[in-house]
N, C-alpha and C. Protein backbone atom coordinates (compact mmCIF):
# COMPACT_ATOMS: atom_id res chain seq x y z
N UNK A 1 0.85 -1.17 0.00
CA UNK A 1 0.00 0.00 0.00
C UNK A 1 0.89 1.23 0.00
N UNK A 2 0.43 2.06 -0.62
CA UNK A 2 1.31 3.58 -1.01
C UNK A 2 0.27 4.59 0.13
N UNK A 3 1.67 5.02 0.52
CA UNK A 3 0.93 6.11 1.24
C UNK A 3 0.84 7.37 0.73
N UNK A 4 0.10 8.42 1.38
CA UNK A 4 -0.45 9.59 0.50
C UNK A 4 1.19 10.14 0.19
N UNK A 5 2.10 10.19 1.09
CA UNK A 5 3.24 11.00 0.68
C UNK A 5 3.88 10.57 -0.60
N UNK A 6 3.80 9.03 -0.92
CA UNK A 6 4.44 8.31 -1.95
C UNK A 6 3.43 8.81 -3.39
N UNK A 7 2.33 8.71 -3.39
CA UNK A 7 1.47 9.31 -4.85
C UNK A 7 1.63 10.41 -4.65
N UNK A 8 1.40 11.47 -4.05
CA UNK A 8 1.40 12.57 -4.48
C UNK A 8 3.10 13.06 -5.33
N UNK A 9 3.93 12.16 -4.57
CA UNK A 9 5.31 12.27 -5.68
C UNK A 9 5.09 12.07 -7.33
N UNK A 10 3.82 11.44 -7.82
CA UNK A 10 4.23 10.86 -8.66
C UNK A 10 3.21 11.44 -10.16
N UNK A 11 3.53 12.07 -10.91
CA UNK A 11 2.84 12.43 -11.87
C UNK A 11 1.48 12.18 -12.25
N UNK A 12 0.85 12.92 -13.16
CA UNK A 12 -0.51 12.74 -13.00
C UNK A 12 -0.87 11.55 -13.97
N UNK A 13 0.18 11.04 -14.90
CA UNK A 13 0.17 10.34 -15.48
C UNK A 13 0.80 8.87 -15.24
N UNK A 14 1.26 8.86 -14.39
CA UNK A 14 2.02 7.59 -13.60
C UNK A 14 0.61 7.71 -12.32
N UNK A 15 -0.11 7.89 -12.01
CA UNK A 15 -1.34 7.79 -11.29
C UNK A 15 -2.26 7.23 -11.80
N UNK A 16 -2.25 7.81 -13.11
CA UNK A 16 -3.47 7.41 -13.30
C UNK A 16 -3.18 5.55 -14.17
N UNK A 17 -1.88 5.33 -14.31
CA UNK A 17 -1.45 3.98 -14.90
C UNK A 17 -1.45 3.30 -13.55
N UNK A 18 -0.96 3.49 -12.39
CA UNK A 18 -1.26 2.94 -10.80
C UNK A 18 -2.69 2.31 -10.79
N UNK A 19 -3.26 3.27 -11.52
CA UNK A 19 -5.21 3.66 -10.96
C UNK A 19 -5.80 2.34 -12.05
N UNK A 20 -5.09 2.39 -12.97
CA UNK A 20 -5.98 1.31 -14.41
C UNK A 20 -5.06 -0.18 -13.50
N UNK A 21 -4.01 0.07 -12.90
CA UNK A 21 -3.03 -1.42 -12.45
C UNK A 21 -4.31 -2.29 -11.30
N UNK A 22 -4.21 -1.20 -10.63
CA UNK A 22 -4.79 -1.31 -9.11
C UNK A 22 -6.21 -1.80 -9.75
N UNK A 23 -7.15 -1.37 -10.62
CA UNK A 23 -8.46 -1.40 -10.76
C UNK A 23 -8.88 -2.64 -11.45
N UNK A 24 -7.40 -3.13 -12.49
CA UNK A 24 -7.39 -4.81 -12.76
C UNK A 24 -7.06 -5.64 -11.51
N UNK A 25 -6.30 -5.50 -10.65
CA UNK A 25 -6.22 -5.78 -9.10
C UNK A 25 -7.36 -6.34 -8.71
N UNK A 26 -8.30 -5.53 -8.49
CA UNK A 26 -9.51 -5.66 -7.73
C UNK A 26 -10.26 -6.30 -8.66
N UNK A 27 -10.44 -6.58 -9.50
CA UNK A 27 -11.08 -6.88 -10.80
C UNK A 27 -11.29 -8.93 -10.50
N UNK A 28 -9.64 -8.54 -10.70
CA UNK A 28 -8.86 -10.30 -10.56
C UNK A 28 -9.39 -10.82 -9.01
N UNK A 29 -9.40 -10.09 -8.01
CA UNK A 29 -9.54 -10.78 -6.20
C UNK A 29 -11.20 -10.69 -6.52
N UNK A 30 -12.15 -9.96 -7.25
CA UNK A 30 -13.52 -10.37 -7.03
C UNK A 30 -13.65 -11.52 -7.58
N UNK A 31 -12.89 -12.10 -9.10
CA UNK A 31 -13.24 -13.37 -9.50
C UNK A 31 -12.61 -14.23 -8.56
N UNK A 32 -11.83 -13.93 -7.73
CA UNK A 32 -11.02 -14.97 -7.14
C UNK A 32 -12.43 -15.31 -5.64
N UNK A 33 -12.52 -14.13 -5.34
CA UNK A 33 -13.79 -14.45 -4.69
C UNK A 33 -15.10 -15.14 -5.02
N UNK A 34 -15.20 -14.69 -5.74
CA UNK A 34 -16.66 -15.58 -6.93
C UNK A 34 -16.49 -17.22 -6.91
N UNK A 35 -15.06 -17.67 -7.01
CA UNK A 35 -14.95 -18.75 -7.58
C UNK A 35 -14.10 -19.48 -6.50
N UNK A 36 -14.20 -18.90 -4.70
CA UNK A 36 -13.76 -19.84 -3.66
C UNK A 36 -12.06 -19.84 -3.50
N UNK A 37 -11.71 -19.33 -4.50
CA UNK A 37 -10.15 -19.07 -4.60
C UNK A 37 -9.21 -18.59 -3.78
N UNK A 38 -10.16 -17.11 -3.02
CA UNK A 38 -9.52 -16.31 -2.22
C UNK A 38 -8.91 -16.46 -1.26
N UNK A 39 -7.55 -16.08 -1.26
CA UNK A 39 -6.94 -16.07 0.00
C UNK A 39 -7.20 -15.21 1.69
N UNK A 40 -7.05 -14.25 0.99
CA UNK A 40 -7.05 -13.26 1.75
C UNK A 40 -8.49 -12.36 1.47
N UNK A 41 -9.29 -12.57 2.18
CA UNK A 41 -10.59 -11.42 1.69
C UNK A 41 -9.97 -9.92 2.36
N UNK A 42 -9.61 -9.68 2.98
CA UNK A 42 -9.34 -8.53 3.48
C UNK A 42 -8.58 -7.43 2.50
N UNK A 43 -7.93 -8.57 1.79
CA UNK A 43 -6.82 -7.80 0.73
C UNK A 43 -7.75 -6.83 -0.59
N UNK A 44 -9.40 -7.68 -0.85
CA UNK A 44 -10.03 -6.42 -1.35
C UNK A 44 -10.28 -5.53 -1.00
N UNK A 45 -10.25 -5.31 0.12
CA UNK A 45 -10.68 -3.67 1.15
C UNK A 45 -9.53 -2.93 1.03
N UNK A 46 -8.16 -3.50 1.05
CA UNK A 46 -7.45 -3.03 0.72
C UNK A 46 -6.88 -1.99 -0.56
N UNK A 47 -7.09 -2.90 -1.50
CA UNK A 47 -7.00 -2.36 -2.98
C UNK A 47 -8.49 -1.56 -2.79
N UNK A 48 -9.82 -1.77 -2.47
CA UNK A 48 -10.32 -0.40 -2.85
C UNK A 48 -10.21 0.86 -2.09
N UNK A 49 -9.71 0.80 -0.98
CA UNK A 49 -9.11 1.95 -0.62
C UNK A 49 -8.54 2.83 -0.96
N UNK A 50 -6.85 1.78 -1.44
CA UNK A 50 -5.95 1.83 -2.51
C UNK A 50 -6.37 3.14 -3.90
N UNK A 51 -7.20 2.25 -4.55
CA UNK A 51 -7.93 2.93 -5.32
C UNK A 51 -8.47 4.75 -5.21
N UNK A 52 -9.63 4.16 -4.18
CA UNK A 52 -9.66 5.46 -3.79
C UNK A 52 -9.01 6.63 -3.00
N UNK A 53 -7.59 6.51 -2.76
CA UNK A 53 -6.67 7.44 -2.32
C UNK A 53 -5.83 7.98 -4.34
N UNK A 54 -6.09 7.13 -4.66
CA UNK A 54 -5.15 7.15 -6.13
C UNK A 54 -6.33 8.81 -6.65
N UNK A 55 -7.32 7.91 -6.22
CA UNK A 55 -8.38 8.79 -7.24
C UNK A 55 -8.53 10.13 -6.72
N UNK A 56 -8.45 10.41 -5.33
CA UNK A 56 -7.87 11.57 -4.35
C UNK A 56 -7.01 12.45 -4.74
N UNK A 57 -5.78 11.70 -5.02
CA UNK A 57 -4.56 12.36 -5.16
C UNK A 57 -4.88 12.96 -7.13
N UNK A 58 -5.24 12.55 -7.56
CA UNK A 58 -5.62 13.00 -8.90
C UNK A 58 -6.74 14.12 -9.38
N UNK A 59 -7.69 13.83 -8.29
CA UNK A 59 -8.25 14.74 -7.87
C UNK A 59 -7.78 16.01 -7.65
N UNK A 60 -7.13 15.80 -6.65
CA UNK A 60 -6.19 17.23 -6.06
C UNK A 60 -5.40 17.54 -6.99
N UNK A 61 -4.87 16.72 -7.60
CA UNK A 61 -3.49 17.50 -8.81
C UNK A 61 -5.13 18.33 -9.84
N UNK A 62 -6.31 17.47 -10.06
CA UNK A 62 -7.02 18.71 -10.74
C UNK A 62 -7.10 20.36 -10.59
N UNK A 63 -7.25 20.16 -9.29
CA UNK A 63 -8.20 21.06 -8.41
C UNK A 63 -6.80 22.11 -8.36
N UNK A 64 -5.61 21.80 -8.59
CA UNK A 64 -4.24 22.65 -8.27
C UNK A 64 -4.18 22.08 -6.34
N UNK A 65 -4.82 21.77 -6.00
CA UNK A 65 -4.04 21.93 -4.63
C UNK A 65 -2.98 21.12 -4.63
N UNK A 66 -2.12 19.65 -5.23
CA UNK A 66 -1.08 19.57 -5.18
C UNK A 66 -0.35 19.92 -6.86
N UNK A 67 0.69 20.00 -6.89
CA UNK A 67 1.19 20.07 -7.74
C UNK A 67 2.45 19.66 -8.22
N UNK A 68 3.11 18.37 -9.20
CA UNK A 68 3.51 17.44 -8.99
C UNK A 68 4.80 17.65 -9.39
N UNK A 69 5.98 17.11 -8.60
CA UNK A 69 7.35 17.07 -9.13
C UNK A 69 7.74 17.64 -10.10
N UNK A 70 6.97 16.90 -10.93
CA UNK A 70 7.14 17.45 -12.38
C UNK A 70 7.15 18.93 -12.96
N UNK A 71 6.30 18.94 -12.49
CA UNK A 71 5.31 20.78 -12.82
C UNK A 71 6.10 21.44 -12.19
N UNK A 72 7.16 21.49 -11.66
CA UNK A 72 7.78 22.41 -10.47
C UNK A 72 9.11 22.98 -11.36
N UNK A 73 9.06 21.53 -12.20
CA UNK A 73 10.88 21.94 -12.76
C UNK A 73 10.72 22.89 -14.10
């Protein structure tokens, strides 16, 4: 799990490839759930969290309140 200090380092475009990674993630542990597979159920709460901090931090790079590594140089 990435914490808020670690995404907000990271471009708005390396977020949003995190955001499509993470969202096949969760995608793969519901079939794994569906079909008795699952290891860990907890680990989906995880990734949608996950998710929704990604979608936060992208958010905010909209809105200007952060503004990313990149944009600085």
């Amino acid at each position: 799990m990435k914490s808020k200090e670690d995404l907000s380092g990271l471009s708005v475009d390396d977020l949003k490839q995190k955001l499509a990674d993470t969202k096949e993630e969760y995608n793969n542990l519901n079939i794994q759930k569906a079909t008795h597979q699952l290891n860990n159920p907890i680990r989906i709460r995880h990734v949608r969290r996950e998710i929704a901090r990604i979608n936060t931090v992208i958010r905010q790079h909209e809105l200007g309140i952060f503004k990313s590594k990149t944009q600085d140089k």
